[in-house]
Protein backbone atom coordinates (compact mmCIF):
# COMPACT_ATOMS: atom_id res chain seq x y z
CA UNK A 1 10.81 9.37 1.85
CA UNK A 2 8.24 12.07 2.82
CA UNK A 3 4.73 11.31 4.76
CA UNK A 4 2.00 10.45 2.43
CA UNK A 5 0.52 13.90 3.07
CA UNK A 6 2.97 15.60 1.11
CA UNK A 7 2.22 17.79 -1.85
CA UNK A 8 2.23 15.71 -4.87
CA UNK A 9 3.34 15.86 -8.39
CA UNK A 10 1.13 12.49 -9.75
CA UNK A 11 -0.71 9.07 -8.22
CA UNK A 12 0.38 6.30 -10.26
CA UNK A 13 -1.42 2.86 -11.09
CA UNK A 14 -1.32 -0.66 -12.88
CA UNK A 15 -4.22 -1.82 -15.30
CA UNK A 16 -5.36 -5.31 -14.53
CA UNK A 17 -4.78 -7.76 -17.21
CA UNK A 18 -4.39 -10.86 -16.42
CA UNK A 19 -4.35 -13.80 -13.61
CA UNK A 20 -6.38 -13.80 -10.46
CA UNK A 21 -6.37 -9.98 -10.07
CA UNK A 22 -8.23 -9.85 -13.34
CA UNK A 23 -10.67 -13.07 -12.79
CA UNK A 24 -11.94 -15.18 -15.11
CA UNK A 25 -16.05 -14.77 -15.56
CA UNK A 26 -17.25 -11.52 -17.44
CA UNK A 27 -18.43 -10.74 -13.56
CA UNK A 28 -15.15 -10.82 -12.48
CA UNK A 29 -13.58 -8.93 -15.28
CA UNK A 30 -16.09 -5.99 -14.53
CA UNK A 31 -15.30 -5.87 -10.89
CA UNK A 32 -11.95 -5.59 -11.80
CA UNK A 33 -11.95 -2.92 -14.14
CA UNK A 34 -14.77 -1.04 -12.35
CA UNK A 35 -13.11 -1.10 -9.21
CA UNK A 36 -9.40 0.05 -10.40
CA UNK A 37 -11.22 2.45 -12.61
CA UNK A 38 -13.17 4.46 -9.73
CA UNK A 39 -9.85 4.62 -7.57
CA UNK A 40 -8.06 6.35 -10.36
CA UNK A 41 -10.92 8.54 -11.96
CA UNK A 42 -11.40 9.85 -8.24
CA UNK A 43 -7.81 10.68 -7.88
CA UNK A 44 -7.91 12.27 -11.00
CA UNK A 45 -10.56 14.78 -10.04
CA UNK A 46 -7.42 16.36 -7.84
CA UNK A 47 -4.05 15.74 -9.57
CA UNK A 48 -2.35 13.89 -12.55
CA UNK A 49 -2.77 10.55 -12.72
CA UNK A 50 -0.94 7.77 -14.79
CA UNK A 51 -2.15 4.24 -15.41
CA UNK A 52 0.51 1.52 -16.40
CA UNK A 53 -1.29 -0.68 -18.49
CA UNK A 54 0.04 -3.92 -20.62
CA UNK A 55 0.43 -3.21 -24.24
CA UNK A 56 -2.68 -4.18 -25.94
CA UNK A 57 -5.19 -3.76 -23.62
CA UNK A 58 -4.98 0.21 -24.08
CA UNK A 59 -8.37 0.63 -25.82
CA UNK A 60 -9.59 -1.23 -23.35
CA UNK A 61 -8.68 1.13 -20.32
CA UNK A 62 -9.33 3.80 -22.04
CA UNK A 63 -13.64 2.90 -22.10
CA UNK A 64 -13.30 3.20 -17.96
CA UNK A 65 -11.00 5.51 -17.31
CA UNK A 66 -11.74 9.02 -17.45
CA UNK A 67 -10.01 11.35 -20.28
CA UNK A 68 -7.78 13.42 -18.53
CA UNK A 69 -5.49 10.16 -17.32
CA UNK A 70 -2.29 9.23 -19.16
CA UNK A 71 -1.79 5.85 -20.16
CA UNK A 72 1.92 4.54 -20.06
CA UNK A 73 2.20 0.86 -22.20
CA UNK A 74 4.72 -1.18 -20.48
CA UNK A 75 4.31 -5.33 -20.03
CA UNK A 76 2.54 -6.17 -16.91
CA UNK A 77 1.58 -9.45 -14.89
CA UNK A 78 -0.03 -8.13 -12.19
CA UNK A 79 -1.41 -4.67 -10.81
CA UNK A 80 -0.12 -3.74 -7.38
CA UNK A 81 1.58 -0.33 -8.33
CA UNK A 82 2.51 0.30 -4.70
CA UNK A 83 4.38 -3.20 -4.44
CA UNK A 84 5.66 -3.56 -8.21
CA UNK A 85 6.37 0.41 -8.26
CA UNK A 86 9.43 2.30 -7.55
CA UNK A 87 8.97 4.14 -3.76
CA UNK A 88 9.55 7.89 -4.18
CA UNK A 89 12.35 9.93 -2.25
CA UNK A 90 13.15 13.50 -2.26
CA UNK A 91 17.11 14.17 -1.89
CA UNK A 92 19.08 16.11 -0.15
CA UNK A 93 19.40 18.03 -3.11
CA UNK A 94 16.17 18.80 -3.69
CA UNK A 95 16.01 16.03 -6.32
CA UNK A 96 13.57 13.53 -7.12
CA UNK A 97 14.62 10.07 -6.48
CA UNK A 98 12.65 6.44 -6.98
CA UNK A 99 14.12 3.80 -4.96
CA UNK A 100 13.97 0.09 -7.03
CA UNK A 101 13.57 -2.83 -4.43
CA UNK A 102 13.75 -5.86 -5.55
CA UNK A 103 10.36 -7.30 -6.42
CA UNK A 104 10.28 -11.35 -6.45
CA UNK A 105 6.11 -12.31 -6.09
CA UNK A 106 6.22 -11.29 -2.80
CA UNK A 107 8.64 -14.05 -1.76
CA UNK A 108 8.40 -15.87 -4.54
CA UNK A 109 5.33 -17.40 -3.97
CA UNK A 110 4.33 -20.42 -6.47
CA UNK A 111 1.39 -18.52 -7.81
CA UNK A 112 3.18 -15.30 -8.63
CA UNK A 113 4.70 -14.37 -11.92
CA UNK A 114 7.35 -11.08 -11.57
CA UNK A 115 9.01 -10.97 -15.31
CA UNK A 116 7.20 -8.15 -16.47
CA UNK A 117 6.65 -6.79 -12.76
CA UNK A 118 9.98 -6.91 -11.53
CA UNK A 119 11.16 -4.05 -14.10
CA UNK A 120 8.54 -1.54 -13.18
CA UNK A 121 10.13 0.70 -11.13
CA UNK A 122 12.72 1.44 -13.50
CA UNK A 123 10.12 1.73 -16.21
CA UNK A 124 7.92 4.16 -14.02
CA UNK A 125 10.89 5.93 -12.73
CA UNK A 126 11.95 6.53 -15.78
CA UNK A 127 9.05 8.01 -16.78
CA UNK A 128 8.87 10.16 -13.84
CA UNK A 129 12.22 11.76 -14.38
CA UNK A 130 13.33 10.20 -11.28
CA UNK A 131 17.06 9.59 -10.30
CA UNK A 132 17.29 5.39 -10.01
CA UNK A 133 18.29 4.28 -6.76
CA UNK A 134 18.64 0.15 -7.08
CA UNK A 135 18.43 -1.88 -3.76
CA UNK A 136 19.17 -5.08 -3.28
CA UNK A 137 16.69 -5.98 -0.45
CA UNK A 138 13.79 -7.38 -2.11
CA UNK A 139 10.96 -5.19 -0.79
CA UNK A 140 7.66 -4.01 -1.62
CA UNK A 141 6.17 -0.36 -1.41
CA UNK A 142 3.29 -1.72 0.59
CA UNK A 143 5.78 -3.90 3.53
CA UNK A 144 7.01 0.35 4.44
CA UNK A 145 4.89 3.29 6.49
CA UNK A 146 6.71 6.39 7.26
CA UNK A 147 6.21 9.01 9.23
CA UNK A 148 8.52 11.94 7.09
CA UNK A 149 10.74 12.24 9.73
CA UNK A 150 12.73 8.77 10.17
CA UNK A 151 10.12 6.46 11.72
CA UNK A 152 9.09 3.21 9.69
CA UNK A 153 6.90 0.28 10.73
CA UNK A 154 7.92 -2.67 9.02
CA UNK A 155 6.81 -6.15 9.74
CA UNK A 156 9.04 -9.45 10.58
CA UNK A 157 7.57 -11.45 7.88
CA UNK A 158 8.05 -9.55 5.29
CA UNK A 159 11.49 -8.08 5.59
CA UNK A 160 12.95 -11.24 7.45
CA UNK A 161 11.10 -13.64 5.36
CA UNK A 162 13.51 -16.24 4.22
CA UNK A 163 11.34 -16.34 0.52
CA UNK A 164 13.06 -12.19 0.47
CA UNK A 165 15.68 -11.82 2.15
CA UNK A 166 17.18 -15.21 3.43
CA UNK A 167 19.19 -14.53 6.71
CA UNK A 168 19.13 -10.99 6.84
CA UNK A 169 19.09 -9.12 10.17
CA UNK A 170 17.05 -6.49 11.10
CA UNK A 171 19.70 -4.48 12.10
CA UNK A 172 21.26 -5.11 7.93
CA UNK A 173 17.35 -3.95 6.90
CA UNK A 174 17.04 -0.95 8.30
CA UNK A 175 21.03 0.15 7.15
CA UNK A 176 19.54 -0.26 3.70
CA UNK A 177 16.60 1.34 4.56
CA UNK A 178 18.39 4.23 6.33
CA UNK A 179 20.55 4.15 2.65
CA UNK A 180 17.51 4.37 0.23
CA UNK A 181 14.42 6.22 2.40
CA UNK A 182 16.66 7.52 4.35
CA UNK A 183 14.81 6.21 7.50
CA UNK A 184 16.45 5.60 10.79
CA UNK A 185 14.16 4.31 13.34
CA UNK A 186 11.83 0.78 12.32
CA UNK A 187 9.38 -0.71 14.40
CA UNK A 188 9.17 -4.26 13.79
CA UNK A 189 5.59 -5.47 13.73
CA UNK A 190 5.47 -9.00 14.30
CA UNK A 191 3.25 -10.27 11.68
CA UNK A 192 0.08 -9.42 9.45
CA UNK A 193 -3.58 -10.00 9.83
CA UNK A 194 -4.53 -13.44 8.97
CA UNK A 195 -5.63 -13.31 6.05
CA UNK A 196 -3.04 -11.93 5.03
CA UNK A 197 -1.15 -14.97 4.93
CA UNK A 198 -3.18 -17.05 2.79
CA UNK A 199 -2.66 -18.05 -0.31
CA UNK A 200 -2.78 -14.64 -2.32
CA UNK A 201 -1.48 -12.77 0.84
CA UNK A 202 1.65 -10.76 0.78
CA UNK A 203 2.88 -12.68 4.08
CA UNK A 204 2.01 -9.22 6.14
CA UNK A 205 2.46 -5.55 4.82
CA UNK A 206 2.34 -3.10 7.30
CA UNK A 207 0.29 -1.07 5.19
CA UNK A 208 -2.90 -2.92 6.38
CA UNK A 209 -1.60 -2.04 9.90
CA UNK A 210 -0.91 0.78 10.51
CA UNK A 211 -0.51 4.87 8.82
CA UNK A 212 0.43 7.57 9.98
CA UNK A 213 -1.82 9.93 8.96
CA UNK A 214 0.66 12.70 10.72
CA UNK A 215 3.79 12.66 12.67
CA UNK A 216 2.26 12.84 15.78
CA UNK A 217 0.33 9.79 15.24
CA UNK A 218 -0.36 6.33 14.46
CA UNK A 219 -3.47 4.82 13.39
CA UNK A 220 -3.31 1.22 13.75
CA UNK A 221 -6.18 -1.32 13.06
CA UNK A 222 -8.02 -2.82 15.81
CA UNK A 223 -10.87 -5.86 15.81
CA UNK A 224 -12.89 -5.89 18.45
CA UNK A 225 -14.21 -9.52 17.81
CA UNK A 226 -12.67 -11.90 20.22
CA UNK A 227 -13.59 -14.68 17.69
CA UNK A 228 -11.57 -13.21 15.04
CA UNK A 229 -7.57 -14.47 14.75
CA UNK A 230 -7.35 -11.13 13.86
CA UNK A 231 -8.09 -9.84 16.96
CA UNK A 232 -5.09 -11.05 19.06
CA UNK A 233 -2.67 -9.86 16.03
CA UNK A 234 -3.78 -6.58 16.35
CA UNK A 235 -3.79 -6.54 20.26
CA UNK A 236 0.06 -7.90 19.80
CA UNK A 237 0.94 -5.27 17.65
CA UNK A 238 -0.24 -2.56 19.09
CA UNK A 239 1.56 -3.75 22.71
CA UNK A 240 5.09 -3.91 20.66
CA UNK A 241 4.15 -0.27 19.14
CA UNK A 242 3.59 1.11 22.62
CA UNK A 243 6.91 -0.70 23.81
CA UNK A 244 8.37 1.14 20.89
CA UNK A 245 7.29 4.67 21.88
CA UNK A 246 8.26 4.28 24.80
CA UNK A 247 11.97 2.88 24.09
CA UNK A 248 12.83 5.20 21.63
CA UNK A 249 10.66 8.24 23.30
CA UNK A 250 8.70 8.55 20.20
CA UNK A 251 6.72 11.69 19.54
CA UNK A 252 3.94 10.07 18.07
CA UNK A 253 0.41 8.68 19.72
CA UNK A 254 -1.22 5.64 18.82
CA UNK A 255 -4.66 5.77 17.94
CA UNK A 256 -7.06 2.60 17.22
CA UNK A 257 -8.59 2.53 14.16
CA UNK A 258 -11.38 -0.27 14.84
CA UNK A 259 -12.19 -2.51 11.65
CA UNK A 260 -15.21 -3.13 10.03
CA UNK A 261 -18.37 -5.72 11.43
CA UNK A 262 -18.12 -7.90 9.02
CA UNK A 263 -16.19 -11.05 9.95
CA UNK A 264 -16.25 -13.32 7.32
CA UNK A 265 -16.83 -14.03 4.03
CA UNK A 266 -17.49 -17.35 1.89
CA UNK A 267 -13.42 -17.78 1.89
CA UNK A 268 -13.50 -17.18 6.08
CA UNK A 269 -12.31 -14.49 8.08
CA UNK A 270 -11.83 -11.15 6.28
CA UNK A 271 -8.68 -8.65 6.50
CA UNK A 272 -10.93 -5.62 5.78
CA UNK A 273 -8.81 -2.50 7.34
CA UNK A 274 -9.86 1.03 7.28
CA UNK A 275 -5.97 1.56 7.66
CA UNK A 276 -5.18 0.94 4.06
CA UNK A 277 -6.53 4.22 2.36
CA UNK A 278 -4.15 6.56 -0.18
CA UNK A 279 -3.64 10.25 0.73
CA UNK A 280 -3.26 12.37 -2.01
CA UNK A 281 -3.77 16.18 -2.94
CA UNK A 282 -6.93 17.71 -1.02
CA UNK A 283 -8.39 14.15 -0.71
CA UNK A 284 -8.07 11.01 0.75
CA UNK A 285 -9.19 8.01 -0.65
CA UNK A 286 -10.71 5.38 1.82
CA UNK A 287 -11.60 1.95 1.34
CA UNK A 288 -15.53 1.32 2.21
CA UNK A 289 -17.26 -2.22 2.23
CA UNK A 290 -21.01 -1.66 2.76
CA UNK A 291 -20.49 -1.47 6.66
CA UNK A 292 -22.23 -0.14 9.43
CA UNK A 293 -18.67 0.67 10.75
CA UNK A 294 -18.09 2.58 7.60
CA UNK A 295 -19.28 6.08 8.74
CA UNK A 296 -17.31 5.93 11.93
CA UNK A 297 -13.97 4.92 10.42
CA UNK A 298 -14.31 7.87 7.84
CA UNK A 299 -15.10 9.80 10.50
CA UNK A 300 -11.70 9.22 12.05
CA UNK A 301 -9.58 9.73 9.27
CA UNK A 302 -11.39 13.30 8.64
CA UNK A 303 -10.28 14.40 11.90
CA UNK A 304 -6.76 13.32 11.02
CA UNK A 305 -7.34 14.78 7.69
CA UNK A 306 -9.35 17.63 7.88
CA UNK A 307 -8.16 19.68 5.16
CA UNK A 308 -8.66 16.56 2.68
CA UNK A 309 -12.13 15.07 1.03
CA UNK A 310 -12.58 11.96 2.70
CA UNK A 311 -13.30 9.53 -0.43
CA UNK A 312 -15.19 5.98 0.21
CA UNK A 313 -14.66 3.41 -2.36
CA UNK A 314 -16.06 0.10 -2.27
CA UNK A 315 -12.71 -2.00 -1.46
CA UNK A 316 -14.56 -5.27 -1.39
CA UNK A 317 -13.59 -6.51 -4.89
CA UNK A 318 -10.17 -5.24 -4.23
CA UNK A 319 -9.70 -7.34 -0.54
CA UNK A 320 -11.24 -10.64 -2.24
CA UNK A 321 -8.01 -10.02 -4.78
CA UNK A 322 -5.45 -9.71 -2.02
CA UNK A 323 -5.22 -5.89 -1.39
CA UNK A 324 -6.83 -2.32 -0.92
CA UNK A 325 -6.93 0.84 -2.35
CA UNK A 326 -3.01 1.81 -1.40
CA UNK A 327 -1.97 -1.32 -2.65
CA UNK A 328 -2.99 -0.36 -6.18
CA UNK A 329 -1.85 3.25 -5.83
CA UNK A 330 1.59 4.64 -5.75
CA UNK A 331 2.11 8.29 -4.94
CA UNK A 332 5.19 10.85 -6.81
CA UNK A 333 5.69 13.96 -4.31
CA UNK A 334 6.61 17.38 -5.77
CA UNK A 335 9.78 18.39 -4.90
């Protein structure tokens, strides 16, 4: 599985259509479809972009999204492309390959609904032209970083959580993920941000974390308020990533990547993270959310990417749904 930096063929997407990602007031609708609409349009301003959407509700996309984006009809219950959606490989023949975890509502959590969802990486690998790769783990796009070169930060409560993968060892996780992404070094975050774990949380993606925006370095997320339970999480996790460096003589640097002011809002303590932005062709997509700390953290990531557009989009609506920008967004790399 290449870095997210690496030339790419297409950004995929899901249309929301139903359920909480959707909402239920006109006002929530709108955010919804306003919000998913100005992530892909933007991409779409620098390569091909698809948009899974559930059949019926074509018309519908088609009044926000912008012409030049292909629609694909395919049933739908939710519209986390990077969690529902295949993850792409490139093979050692050159080949592009689309590895199909096992999706199960993020560990089959009593709100979720996966019948539709759970055959989407097929369906989108498929139309990719992609060679299947099935996996049994049960896994989502979002719960894997990589680095391109064999390093992946994963997180213990997602890969080890008994709603996935009841019993599993790390040391059986990453043999399948040395099998399918071809991986062969993980380090094992210990958990998510906090909010991360409530009710519409995915239990603690590392994709909120941490990113590398190169091999040389990690960018992980950092809150500076003592108040926040956030705060200690990150602290933790960045401790076990520099015991990691150190134990395996990584190559890589760890960088903070300090999240926004903002603490709360009217549900309590927020998970905004600067850290969960899509790369894609001469751009990078970031997530904003009104905040003085805004300028700086876009500031950082154009250092790391400074042969990219760095792209604010409001990520608010997208956080109060469970997710950011590269949770909707799934990336195919040229080969």
């Amino acid at each position: 599985m290449p870095i997210e930096g690496h030339k790419q063929d297409r950004l995929w997407l899901a249309w929301p259509s139903s359920g909480y990602t959707l909402g239920e007031t006109e006002q929530e609708i709108e955010e919804a479809r306003t919000t998913w609409a100005a992530v892909a349009n933007a991409a779409s301003e620098f390569q091909p972009v698809t948009v899974v959407v559930h059949p019926g509700d074509e018309a519908v996309a088609k009044r926000y999204l912008a012409g030049s984006i292909t629609l694909l009809s395919a049933p739908l219950n939710d519209a986390w492309m990077r969690d529902i959606g295949p993850s792409f490989v490139i093979g050692d023949n050159g080949k592009l390959g689309a590895v199909n975890f096992v999706f199960n509502g993020w560990g089959a959590q009593d709100w979720a609904q996966w019948d539709n969802d759970q055959h989407i990486g097929c369906i989108v690998a498929e139309a990719a032209g992609a060679e299947l790769i099935n996996s049994d783990l049960v896994n989502e796009g979002g719960g894997i970083q990589v680095d391109g070169t064999g390093h992946v930060v994963l997180t213990e409560t997602v890969q080890l959580d008994p709603g996935r993968n009841p019993g599993m060892t790390k040391a059986e996780v990453e043999a399948e993920l040395n099998r399918t992404i071809g991986t062969t070094s993980a380090l094992w975050l210990p958990r998510g941000l906090e909010r991360d774990h409530d009710t519409f949380g995915t239990r603690g993606h590392s994709d909120i974390l941490a990113v590398f925006p190169t091999p040389e370095a990690l960018l992980m997320h950092r809150q500076d308020n003592a108040s926040h339970p956030d705060h200690r999480i990150a602290q933790v996790n960045r401790e076990v990533a520099e015991r990691y460096v150190s134990d395996v003589s990584a190559k890589f640097e760890i960088v903070d990547l300090p999240a926004p002011e903002v603490q709360k809002d009217e549900e309590g303590f927020v998970d905004y993270s600067y850290i969960n932005h899509v790369v894609i062709n001469d751009a990078v997509l970031a997530c904003a959310f009104g905040d003085p700390a805004d300028d700086r953290a876009l500031g950082i990531l154009r250092e790391f990417y400074p042969d990219r557009k760095v792209i604010g989009i409001d990520a608010r609506p997208l956080f109060a749904r469970g997710g950011g920008i590269h949770c909707i967004t799934q990336q195919q790399p040229s080969v």
